[in-house]
Protein backbone atom coordinates (compact mmCIF):
# COMPACT_ATOMS: atom_id res chain seq x y z
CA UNK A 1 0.00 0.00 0.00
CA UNK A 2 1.35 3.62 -0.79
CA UNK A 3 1.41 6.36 1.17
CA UNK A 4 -1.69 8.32 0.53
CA UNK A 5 0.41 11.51 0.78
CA UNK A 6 2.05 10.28 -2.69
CA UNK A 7 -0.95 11.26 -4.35
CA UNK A 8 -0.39 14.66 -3.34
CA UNK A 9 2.78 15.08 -4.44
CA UNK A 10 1.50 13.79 -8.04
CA UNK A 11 -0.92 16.76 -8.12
CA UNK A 12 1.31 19.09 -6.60
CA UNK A 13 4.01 18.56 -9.55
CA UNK A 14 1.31 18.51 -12.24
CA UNK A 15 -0.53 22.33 -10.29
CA UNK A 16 3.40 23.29 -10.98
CA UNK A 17 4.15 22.20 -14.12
CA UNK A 18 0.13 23.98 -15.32
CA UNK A 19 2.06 26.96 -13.70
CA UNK A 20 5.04 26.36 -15.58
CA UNK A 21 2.96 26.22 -18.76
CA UNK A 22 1.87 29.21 -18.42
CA UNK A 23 4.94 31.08 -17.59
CA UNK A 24 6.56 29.80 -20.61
CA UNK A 25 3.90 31.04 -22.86
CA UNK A 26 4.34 34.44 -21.34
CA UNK A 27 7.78 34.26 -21.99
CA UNK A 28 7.38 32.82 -25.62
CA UNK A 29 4.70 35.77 -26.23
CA UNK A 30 7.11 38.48 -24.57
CA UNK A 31 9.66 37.48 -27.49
CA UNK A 32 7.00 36.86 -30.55
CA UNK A 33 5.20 40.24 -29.68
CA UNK A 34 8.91 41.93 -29.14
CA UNK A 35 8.46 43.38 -25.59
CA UNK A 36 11.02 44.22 -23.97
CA UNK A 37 11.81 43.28 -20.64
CA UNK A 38 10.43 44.55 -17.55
CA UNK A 39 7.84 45.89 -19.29
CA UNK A 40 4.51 44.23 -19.37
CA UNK A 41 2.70 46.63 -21.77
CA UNK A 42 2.38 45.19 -25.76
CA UNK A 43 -0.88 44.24 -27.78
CA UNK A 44 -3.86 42.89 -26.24
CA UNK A 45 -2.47 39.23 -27.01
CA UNK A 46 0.57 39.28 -25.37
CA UNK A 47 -1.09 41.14 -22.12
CA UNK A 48 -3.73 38.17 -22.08
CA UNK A 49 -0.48 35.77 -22.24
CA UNK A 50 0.89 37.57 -19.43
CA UNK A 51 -2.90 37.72 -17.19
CA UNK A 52 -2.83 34.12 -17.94
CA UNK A 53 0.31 33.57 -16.08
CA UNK A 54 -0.22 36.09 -13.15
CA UNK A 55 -3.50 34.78 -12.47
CA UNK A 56 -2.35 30.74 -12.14
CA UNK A 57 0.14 31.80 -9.84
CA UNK A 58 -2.56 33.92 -7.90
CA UNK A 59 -4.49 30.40 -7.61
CA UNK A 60 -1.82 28.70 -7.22
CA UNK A 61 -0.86 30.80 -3.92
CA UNK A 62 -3.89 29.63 -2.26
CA UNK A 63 -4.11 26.25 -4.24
CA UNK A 64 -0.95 24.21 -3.19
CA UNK A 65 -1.23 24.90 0.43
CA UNK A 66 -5.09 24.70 0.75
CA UNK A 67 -4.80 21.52 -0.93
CA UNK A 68 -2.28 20.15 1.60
CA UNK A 69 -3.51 21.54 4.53
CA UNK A 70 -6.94 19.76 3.70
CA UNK A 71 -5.16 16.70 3.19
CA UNK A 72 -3.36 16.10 6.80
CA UNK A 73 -6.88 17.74 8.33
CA UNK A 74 -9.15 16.15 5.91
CA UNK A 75 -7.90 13.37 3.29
CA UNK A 76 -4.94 12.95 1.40
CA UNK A 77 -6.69 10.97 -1.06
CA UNK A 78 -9.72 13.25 -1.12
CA UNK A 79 -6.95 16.20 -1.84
CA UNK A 80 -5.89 14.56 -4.67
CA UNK A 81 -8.83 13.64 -5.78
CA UNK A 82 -10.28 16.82 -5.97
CA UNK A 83 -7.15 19.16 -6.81
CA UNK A 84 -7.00 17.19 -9.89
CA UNK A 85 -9.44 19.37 -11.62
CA UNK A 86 -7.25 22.09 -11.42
CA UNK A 87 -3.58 21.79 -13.20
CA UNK A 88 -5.52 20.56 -16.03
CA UNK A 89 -8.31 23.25 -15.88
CA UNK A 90 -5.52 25.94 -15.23
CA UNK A 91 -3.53 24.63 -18.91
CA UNK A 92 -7.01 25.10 -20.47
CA UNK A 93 -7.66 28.58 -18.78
CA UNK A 94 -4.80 29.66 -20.04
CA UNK A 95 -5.21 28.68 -23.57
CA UNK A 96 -8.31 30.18 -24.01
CA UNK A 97 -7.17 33.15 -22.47
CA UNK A 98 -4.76 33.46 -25.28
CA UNK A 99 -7.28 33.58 -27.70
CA UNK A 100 -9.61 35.54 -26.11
CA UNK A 101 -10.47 37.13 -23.08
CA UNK A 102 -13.97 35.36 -22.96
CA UNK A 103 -12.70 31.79 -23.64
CA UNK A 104 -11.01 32.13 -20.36
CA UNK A 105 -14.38 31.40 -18.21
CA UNK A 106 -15.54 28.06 -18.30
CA UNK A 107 -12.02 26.52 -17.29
CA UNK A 108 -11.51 28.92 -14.61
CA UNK A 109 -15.15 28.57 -13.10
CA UNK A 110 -14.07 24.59 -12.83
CA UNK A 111 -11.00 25.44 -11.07
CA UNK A 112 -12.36 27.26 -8.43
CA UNK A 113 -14.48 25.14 -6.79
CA UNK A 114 -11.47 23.27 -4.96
CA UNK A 115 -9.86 26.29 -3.89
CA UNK A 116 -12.67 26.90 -1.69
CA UNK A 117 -13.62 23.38 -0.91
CA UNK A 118 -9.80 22.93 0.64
CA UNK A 119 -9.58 26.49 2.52
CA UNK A 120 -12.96 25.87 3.99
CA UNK A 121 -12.36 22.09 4.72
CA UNK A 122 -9.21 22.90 6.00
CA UNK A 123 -10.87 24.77 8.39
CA UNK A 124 -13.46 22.58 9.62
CA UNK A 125 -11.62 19.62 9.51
CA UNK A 126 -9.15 21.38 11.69
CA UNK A 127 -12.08 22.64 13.88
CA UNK A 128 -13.04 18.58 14.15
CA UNK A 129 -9.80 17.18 14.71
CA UNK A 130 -9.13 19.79 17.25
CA UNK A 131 -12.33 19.04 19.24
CA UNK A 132 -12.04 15.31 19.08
CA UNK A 133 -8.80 15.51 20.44
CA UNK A 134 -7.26 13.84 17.37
């Protein structure tokens, strides 16, 4: 039997390689749409690129930890379970993004949901554990 934590991990490295994607399109778009470094202002494609990117690692910020915090107070195989959605809704969010601002929604609606379900099950299951002494 494996460590349930394992399962973790696996979603961990897959929320940070989505995040990786992401950054590497901003970087490829920076260079395509000839912007040059630090600035972030260029067409309307290559700022989408760039929104793309700053907005997985926003998620990402409260992501990785909410999803590990609800898996020592909750489950580690209900963590992984549902942070699944989100690397691949995140590589998805970001593609449409690149097309079009619009394109962006459905993906990112999907990956929400377990952002919230881990910060507020972290809680309670914290609350629980704490109160049954366990």
């Amino acid at each position: 039997m494996h460590d349930p934590y394992i399962y973790v991990v696996i979603v961990s490295a897959l929320a940070l390689l989505a995040y990786y994607f992401t950054l590497l399109m901003a970087g490829l778009a920076r260079g395509r749409f000839k912007v040059p470094a630090p600035s972030h202002e260029g067409p309307e494609e290559y700022v989408r690129h760039v929104r793309a990117h700053h907005n997985t690692l926003e998620h990402l910020v409260l992501f990785l930890p909410g999803m590990w915090l609800f898996a020592y107070a909750v489950s580690p195989v209900w963590a992984a379970a549902i942070g699944s959605v989100w690397p691949p809704m995140r590589v998805l969010y970001a593609l449409g993004y690149h097309k079009a601002a619009e394109k962006r929604l459905i993906p990112l609606y999907i990956s929400m949901p377990p952002i919230y379900i881990f910060v507020l099950g972290s809680a309670i299951g914290g609350i629980v554990r704490l109160v049954h002494g366990s």
